[in-house]
N, C-alpha and C. Protein backbone atom coordinates (compact mmCIF):
# COMPACT_ATOMS: atom_id res chain seq x y z
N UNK A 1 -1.47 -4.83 6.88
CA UNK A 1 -2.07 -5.01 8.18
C UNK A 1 -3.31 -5.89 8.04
N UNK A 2 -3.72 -7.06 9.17
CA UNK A 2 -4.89 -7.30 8.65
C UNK A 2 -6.11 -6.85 9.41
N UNK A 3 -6.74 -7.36 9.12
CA UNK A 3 -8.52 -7.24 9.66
C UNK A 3 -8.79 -7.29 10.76
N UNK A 4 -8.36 -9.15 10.91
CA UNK A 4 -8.46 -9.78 11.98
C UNK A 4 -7.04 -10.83 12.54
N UNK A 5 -7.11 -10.52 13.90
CA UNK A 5 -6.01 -11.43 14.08
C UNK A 5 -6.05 -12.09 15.66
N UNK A 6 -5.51 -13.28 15.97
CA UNK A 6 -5.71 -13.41 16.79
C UNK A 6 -4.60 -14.70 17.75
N UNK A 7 -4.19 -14.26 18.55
CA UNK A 7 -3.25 -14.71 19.02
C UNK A 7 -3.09 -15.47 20.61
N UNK A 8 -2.67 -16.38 20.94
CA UNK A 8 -2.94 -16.66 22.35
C UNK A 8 -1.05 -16.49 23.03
N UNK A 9 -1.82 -16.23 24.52
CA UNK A 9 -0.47 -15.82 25.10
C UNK A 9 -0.40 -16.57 26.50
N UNK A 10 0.26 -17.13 27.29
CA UNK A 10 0.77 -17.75 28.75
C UNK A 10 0.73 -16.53 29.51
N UNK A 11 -0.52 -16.23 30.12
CA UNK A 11 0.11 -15.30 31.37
C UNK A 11 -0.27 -16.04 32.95
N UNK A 12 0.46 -16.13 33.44
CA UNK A 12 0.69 -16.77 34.97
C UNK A 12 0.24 -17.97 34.79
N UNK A 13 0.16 -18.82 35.79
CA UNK A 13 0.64 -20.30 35.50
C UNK A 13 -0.61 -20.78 35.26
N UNK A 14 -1.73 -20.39 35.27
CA UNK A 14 -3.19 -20.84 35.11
C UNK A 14 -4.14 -20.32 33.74
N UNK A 15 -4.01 -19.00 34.04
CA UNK A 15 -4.39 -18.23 33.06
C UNK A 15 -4.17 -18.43 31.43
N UNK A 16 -4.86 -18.89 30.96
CA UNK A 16 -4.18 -18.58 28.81
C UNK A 16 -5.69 -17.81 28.38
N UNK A 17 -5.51 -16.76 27.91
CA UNK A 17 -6.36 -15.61 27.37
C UNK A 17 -5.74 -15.35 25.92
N UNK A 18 -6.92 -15.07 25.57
CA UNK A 18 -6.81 -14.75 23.64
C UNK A 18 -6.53 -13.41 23.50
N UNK A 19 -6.17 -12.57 22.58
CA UNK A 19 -5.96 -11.18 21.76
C UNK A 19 -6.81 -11.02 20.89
N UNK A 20 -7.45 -9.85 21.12
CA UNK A 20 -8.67 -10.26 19.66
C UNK A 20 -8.32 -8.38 19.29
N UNK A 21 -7.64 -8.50 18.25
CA UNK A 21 -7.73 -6.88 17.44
C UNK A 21 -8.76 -6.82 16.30
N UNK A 22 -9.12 -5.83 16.37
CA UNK A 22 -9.91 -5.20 15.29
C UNK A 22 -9.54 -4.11 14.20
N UNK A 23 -10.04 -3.58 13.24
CA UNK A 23 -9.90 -2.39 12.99
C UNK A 23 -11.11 -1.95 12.57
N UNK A 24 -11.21 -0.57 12.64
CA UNK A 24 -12.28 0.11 13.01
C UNK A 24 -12.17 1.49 11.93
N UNK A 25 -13.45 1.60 11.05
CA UNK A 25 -13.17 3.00 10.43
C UNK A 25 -12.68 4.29 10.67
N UNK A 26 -12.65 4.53 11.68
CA UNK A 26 -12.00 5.51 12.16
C UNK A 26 -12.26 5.60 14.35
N UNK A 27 -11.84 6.94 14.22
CA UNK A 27 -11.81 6.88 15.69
C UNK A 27 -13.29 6.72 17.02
N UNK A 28 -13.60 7.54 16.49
CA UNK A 28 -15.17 7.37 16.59
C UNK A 28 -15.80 6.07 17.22
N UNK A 29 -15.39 5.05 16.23
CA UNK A 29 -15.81 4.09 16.28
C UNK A 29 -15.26 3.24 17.35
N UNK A 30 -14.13 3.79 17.16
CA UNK A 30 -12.86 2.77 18.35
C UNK A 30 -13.47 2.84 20.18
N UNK A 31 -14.31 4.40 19.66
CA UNK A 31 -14.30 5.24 21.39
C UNK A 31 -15.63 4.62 21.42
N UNK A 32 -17.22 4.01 20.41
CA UNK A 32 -18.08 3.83 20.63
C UNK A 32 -18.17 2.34 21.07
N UNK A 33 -17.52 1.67 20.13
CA UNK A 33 -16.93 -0.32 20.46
C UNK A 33 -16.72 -0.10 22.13
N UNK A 34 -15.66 0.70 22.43
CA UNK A 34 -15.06 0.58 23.80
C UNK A 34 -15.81 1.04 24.92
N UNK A 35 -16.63 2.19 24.79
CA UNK A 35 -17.89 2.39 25.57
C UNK A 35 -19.07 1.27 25.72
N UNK A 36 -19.69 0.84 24.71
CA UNK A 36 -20.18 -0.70 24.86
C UNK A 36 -19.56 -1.60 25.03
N UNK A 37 -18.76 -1.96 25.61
CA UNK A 37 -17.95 -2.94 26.06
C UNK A 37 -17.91 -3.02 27.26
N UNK A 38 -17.53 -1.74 27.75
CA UNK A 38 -17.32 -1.14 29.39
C UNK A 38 -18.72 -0.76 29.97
N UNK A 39 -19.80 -0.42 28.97
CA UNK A 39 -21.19 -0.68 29.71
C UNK A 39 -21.78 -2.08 29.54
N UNK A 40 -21.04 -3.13 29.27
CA UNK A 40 -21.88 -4.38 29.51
C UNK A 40 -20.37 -5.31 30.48
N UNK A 41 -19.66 -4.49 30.81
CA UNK A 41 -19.07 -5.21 32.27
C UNK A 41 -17.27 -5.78 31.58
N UNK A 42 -16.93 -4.74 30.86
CA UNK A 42 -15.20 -4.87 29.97
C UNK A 42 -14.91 -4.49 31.38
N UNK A 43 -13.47 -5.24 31.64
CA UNK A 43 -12.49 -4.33 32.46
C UNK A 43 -11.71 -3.50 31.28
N UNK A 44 -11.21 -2.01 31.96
CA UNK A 44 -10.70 -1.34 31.19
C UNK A 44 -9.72 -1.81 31.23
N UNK A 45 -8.55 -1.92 30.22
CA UNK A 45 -7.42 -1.79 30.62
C UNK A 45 -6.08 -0.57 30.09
N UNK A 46 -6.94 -0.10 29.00
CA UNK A 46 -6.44 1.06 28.46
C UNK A 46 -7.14 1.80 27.61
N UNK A 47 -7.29 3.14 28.17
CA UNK A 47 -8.94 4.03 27.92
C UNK A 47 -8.18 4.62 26.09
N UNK A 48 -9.25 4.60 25.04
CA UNK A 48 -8.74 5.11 23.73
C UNK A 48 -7.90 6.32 23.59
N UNK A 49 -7.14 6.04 23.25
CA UNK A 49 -5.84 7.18 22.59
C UNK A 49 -5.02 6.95 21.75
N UNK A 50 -4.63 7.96 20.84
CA UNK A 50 -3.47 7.86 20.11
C UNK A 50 -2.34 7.29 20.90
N UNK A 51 -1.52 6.05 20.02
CA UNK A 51 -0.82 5.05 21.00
C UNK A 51 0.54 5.25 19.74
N UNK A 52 1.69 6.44 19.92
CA UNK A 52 2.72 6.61 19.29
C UNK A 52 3.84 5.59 19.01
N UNK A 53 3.96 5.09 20.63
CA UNK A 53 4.66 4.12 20.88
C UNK A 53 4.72 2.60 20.28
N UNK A 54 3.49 1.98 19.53
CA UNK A 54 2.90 1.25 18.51
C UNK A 54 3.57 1.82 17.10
N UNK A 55 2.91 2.83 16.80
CA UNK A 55 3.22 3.44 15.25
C UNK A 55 2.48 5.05 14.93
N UNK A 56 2.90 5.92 14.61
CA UNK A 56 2.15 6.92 14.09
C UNK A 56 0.42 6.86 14.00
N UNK A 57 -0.11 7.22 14.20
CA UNK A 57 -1.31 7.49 14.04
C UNK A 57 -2.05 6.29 14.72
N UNK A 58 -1.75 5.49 15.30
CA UNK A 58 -2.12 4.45 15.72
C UNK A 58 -3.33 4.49 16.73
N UNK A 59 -4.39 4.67 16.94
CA UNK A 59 -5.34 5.29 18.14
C UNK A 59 -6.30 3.75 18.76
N UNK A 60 -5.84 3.36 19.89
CA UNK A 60 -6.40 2.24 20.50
C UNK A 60 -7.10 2.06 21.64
N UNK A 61 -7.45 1.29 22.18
CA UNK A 61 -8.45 1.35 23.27
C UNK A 61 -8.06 -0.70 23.70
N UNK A 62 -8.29 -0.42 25.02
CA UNK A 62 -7.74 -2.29 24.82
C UNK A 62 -8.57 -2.48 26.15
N UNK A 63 -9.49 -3.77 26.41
CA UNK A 63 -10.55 -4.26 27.36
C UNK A 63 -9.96 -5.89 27.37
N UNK A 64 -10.11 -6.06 28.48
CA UNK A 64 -11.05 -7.57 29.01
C UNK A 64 -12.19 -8.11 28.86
N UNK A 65 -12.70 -8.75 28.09
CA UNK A 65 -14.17 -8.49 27.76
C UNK A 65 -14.56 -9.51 29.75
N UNK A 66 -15.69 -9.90 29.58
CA UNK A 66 -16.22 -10.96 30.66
C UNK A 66 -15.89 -12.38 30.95
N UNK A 67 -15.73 -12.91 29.42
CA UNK A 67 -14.79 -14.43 29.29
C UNK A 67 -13.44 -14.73 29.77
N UNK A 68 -13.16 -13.33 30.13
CA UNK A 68 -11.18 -13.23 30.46
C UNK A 68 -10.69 -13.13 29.10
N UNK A 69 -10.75 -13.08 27.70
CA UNK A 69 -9.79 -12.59 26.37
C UNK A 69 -9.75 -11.07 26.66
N UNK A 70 -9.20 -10.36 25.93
CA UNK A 70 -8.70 -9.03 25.61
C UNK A 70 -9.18 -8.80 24.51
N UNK A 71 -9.39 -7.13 24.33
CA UNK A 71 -9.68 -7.35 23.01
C UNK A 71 -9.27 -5.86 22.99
N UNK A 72 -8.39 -5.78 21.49
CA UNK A 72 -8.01 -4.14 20.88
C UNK A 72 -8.82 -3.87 20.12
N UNK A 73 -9.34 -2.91 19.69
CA UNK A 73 -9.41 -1.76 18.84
C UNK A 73 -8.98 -0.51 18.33
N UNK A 74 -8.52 -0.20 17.13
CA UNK A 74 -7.91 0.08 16.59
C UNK A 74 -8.21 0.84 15.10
């Protein structure tokens, strides 16, 4: 798995926004990243949880930051 990764994607005919994942020592950290994010103006787009459907143990949190990219943690 790596570190960092980062990927661009086509969504609607105007829009191109980046993926920005992270990983994070543990959970803690995932829920504190994503709270500062969302107090300096993240749209949420998926509040931190264990995310099964990804992989076992997998626990994520996923924002919009203000620029329009996305960004996971993980």
């Amino acid at each position: 798995m790596s570190d960092f990764w980062i990927g661009s994607r086509q969504t609607g005919q105007r829009l191109r926004e980046s993926h920005l994942a992270f990983s994070a020592p543990d959970r803690g950290a995932v829920t504190a990243i994503y709270d500062a994010e969302v107090a300096s103006g993240a749209e949420v787009l998926f509040e931190p949880r264990e995310r099964p459907e990804f992989h076992a143990g997998y626990f994520a949190a996923f924002v919009r930051v203000p620029d329009g990219n996305y960004a996971c943690h993980q």
